[in-house]
PDB file of N, CA and C in Angstrom:
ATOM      1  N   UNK A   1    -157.780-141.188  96.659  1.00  0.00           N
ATOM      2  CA  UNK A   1    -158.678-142.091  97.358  1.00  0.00           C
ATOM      3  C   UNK A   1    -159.568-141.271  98.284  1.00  0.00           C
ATOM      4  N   UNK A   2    -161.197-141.285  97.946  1.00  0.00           N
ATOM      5  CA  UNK A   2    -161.698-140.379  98.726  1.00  0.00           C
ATOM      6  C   UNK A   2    -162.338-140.769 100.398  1.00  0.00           C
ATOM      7  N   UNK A   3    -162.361-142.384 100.246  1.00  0.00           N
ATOM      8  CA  UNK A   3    -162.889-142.889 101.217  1.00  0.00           C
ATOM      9  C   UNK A   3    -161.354-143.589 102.158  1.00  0.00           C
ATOM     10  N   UNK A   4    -161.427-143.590 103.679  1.00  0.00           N
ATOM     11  CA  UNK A   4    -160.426-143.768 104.511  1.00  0.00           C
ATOM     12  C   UNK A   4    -159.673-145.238 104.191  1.00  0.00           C
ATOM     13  N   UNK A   5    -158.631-145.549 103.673  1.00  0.00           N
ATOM     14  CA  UNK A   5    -158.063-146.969 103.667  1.00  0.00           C
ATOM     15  C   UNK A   5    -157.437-147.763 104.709  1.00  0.00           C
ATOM     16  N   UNK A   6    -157.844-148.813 105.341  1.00  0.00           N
ATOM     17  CA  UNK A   6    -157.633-149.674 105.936  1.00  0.00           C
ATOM     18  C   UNK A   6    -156.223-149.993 106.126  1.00  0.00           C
ATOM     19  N   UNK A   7    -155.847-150.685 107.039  1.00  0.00           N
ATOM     20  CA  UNK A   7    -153.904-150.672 107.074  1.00  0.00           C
ATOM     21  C   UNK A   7    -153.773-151.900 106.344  1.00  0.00           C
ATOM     22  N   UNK A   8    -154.780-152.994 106.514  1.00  0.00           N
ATOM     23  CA  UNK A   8    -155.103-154.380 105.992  1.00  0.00           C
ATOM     24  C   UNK A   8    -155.060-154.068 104.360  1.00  0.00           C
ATOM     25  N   UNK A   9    -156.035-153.623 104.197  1.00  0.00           N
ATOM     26  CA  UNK A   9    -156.133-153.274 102.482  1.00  0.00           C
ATOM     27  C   UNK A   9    -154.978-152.653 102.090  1.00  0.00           C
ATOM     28  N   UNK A  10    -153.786-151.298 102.726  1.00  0.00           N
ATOM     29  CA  UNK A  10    -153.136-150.394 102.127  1.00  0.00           C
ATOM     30  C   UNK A  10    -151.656-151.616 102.237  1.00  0.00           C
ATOM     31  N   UNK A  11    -151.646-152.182 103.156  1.00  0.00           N
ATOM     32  CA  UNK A  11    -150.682-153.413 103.047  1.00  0.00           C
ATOM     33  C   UNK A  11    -150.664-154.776 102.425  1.00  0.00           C
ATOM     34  N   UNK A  12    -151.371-154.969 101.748  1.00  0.00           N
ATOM     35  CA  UNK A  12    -151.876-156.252 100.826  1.00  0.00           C
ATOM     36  C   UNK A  12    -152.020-155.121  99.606  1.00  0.00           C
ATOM     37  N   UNK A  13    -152.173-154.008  99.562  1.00  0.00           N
ATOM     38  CA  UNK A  13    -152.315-153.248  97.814  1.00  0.00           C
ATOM     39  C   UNK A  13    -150.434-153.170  98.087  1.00  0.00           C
ATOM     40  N   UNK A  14    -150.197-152.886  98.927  1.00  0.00           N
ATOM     41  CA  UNK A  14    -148.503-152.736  98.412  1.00  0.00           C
ATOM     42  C   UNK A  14    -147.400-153.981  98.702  1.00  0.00           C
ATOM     43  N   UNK A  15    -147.749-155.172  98.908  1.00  0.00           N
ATOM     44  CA  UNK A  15    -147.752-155.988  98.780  1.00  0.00           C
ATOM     45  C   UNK A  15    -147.596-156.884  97.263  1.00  0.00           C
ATOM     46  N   UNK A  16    -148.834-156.626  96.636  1.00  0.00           N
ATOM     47  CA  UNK A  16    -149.502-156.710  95.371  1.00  0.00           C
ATOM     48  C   UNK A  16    -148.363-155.882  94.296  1.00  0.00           C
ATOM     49  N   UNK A  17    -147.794-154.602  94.845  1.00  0.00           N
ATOM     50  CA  UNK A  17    -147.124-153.469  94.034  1.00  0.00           C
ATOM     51  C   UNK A  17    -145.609-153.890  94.072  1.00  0.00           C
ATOM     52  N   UNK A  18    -145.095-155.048  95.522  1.00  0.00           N
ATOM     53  CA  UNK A  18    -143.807-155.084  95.382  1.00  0.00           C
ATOM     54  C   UNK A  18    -143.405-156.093  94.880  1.00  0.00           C
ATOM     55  N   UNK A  19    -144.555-157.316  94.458  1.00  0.00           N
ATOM     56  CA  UNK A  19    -144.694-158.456  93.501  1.00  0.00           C
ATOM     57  C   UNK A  19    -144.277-158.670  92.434  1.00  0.00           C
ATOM     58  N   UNK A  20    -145.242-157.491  91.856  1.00  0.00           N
ATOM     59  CA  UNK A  20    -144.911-156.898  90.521  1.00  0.00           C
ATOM     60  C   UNK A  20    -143.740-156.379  90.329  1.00  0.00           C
ATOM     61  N   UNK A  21    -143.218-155.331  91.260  1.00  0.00           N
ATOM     62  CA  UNK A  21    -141.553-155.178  90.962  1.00  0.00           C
ATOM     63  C   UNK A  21    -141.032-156.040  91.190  1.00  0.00           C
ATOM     64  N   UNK A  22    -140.759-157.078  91.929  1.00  0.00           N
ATOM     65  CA  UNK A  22    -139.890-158.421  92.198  1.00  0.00           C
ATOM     66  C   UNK A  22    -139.722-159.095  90.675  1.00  0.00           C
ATOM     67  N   UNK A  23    -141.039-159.536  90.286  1.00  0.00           N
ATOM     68  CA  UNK A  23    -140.973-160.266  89.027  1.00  0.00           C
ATOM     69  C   UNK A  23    -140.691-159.087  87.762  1.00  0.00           C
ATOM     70  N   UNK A  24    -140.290-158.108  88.255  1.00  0.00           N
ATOM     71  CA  UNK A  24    -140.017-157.434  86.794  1.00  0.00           C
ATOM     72  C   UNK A  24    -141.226-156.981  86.062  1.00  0.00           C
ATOM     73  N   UNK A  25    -142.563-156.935  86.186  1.00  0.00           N
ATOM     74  CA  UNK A  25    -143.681-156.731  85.342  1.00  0.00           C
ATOM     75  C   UNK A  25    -144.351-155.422  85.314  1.00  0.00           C
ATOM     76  N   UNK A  26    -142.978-154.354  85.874  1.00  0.00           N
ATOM     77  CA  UNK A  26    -143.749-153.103  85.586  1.00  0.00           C
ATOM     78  C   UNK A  26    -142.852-152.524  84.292  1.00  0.00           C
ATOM     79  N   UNK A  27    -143.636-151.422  83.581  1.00  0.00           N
ATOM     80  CA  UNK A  27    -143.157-150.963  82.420  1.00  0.00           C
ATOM     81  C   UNK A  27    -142.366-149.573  82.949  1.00  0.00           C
ATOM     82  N   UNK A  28    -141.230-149.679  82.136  1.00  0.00           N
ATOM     83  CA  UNK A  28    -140.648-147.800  83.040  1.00  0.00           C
ATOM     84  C   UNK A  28    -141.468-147.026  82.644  1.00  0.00           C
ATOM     85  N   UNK A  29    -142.742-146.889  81.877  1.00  0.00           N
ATOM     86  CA  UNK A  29    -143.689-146.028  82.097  1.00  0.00           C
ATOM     87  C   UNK A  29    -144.521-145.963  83.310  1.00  0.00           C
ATOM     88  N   UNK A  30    -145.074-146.972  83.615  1.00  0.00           N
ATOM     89  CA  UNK A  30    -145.753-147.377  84.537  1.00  0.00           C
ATOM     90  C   UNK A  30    -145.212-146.597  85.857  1.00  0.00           C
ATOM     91  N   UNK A  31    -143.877-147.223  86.215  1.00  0.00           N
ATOM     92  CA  UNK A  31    -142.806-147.203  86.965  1.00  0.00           C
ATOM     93  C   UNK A  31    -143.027-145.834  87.954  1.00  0.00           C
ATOM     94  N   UNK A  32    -142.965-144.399  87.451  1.00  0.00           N
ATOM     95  CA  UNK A  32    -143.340-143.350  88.541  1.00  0.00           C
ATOM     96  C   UNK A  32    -144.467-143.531  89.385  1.00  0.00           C
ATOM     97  N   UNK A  33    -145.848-144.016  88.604  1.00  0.00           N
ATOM     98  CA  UNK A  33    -146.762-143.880  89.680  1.00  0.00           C
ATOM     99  C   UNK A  33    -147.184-145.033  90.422  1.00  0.00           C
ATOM    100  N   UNK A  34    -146.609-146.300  90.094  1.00  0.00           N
ATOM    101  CA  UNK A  34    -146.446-147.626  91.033  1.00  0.00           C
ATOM    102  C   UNK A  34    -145.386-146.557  92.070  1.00  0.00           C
ATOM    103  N   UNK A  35    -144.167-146.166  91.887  1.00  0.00           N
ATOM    104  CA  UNK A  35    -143.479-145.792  93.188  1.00  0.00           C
ATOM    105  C   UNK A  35    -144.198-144.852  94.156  1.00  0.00           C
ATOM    106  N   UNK A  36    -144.724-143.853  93.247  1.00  0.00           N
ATOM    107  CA  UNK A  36    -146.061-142.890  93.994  1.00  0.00           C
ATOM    108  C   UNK A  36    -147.067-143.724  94.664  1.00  0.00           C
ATOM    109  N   UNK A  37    -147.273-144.619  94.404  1.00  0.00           N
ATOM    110  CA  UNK A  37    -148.720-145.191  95.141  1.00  0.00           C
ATOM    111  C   UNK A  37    -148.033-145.909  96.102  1.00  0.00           C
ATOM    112  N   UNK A  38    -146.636-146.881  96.011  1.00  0.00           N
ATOM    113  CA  UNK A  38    -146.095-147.415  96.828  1.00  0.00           C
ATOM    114  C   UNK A  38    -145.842-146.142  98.363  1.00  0.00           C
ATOM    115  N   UNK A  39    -145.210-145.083  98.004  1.00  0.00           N
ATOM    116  CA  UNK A  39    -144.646-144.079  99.261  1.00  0.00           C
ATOM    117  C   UNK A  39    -146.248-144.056  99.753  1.00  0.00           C
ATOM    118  N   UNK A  40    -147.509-143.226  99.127  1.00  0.00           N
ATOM    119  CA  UNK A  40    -148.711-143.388  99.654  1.00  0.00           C
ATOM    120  C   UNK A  40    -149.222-144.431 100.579  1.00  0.00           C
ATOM    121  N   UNK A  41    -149.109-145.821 100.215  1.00  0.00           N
ATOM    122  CA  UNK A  41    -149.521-146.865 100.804  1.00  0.00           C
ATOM    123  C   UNK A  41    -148.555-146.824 102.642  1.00  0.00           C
ATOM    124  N   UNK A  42    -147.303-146.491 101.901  1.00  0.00           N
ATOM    125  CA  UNK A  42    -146.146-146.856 103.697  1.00  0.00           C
ATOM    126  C   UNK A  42    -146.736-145.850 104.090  1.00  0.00           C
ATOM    127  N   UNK A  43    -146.997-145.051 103.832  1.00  0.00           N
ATOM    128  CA  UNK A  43    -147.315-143.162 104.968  1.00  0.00           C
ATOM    129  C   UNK A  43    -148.611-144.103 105.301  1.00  0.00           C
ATOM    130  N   UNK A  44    -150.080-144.790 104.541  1.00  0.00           N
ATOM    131  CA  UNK A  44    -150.777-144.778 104.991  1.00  0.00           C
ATOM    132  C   UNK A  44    -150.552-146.123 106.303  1.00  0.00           C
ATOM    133  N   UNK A  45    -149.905-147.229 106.230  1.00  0.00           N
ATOM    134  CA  UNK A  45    -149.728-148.112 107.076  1.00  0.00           C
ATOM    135  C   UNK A  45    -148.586-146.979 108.107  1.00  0.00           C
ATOM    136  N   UNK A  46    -147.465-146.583 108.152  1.00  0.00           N
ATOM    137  CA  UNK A  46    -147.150-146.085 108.934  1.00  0.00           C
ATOM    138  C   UNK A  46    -147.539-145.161 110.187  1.00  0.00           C
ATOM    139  N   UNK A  47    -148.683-144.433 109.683  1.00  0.00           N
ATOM    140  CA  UNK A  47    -149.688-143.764 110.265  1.00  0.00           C
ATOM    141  C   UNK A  47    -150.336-144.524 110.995  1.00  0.00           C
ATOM    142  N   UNK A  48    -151.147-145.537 110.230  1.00  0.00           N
ATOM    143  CA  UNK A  48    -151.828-146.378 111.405  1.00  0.00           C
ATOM    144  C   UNK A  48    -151.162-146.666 112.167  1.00  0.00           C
ATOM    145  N   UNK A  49    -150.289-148.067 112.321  1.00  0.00           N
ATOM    146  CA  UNK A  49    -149.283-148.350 113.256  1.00  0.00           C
ATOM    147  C   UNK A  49    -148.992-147.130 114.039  1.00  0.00           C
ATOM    148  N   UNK A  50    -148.750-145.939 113.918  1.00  0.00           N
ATOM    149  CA  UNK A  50    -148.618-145.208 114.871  1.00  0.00           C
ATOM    150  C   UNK A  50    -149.372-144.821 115.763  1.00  0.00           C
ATOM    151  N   UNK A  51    -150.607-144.503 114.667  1.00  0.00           N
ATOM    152  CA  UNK A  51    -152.067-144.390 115.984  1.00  0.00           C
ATOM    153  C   UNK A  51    -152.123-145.645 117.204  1.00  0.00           C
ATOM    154  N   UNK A  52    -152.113-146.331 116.288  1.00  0.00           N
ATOM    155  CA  UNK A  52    -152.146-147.746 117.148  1.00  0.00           C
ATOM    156  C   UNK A  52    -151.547-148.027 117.827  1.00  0.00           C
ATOM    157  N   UNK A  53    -150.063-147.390 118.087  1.00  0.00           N
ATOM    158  CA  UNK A  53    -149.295-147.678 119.131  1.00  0.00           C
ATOM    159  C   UNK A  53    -149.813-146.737 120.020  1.00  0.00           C
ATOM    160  N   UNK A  54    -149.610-145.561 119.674  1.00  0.00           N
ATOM    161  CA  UNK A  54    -150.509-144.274 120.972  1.00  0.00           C
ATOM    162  C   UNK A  54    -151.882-144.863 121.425  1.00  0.00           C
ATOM    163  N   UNK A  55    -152.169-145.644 120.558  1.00  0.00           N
ATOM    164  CA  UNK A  55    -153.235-145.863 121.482  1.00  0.00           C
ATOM    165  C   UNK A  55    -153.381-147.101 122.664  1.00  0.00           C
ATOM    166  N   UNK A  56    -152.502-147.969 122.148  1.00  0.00           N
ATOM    167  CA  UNK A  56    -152.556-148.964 123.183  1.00  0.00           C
ATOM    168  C   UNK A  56    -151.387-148.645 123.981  1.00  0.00           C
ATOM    169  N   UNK A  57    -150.618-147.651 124.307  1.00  0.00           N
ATOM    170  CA  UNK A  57    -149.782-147.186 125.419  1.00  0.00           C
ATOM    171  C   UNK A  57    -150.796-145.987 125.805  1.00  0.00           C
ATOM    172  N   UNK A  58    -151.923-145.655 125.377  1.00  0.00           N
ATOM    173  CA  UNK A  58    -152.757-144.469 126.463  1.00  0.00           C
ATOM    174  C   UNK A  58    -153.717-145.877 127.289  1.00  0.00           C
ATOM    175  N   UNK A  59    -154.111-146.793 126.332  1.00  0.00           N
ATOM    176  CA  UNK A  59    -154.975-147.650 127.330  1.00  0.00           C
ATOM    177  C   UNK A  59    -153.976-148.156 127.892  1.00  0.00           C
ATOM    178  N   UNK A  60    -153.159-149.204 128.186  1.00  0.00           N
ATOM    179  CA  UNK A  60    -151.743-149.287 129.410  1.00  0.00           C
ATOM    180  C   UNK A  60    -152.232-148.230 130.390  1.00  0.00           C
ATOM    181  N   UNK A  61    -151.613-147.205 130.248  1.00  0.00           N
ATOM    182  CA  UNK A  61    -151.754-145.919 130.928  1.00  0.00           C
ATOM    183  C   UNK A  61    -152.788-146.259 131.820  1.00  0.00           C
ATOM    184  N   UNK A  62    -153.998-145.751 131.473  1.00  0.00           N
ATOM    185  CA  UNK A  62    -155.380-145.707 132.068  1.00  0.00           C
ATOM    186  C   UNK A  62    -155.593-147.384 132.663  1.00  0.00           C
ATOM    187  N   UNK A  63    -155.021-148.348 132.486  1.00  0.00           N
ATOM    188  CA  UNK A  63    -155.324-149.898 133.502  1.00  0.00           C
ATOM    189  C   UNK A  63    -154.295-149.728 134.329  1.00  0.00           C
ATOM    190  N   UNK A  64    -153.146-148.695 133.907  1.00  0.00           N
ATOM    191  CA  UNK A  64    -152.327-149.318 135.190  1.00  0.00           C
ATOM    192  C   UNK A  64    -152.481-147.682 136.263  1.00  0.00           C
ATOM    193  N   UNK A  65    -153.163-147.097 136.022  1.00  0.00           N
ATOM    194  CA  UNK A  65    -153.917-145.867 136.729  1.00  0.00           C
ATOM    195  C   UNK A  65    -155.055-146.297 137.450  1.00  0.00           C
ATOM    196  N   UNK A  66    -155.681-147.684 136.660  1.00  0.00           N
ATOM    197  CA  UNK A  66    -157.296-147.903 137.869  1.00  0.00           C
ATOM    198  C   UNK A  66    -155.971-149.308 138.988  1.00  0.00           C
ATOM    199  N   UNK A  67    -155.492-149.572 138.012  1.00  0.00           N
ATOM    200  CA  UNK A  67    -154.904-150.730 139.470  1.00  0.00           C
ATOM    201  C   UNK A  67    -153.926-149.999 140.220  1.00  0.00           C
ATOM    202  N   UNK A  68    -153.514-148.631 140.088  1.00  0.00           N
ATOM    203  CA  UNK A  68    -153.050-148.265 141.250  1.00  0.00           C
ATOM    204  C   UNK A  68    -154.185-147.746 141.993  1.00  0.00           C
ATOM    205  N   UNK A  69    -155.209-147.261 141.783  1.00  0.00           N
ATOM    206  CA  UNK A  69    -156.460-146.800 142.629  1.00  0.00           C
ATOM    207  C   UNK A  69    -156.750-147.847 143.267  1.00  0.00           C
ATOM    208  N   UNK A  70    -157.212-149.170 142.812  1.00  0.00           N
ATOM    209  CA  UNK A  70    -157.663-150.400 143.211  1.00  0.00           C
ATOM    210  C   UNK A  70    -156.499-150.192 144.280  1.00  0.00           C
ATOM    211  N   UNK A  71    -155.671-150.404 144.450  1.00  0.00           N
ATOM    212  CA  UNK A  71    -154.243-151.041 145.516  1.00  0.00           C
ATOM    213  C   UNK A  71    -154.500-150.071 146.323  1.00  0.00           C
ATOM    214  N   UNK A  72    -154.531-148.444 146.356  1.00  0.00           N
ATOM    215  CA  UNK A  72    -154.419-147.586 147.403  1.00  0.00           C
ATOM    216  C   UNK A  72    -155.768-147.528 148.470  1.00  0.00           C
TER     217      UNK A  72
END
């Protein structure tokens, strides 16, 4: 994938991938690179979610840094 994937899109494509295994409709050919694209998809949502947590505990950080300025 050459362009950046979305956590929205990479979680609704694996979503879509664990469907298909639920109902049985992959072929054991198929089968290696549905699991390959599945590990791809969690690294790519896992990643986000992670940014995303660092990032809304650095902004925390920085509001509760101006309201201690504000108070002093």
């Amino acid at each position: 994938m050459n362009t950046e994937t979305h956590y929205t899109e990479a979680f609704e494509e694996l979503k879509r991938i664990v469907a298909t295994f639920e109902r049985g409709d992959v072929s054991v050919d198929e089968l290696p690179a549905k699991i390959e694209r599945t590990a791809q998809l969690i690294r790519i949502c896992k990643s986000k979610l992670a940014t995303t947590d660092e990032d809304v505990h650095r902004i925390l950080e920085e509001l509760d840094g101006i309201s201690s300025e504000t108070i002093s």
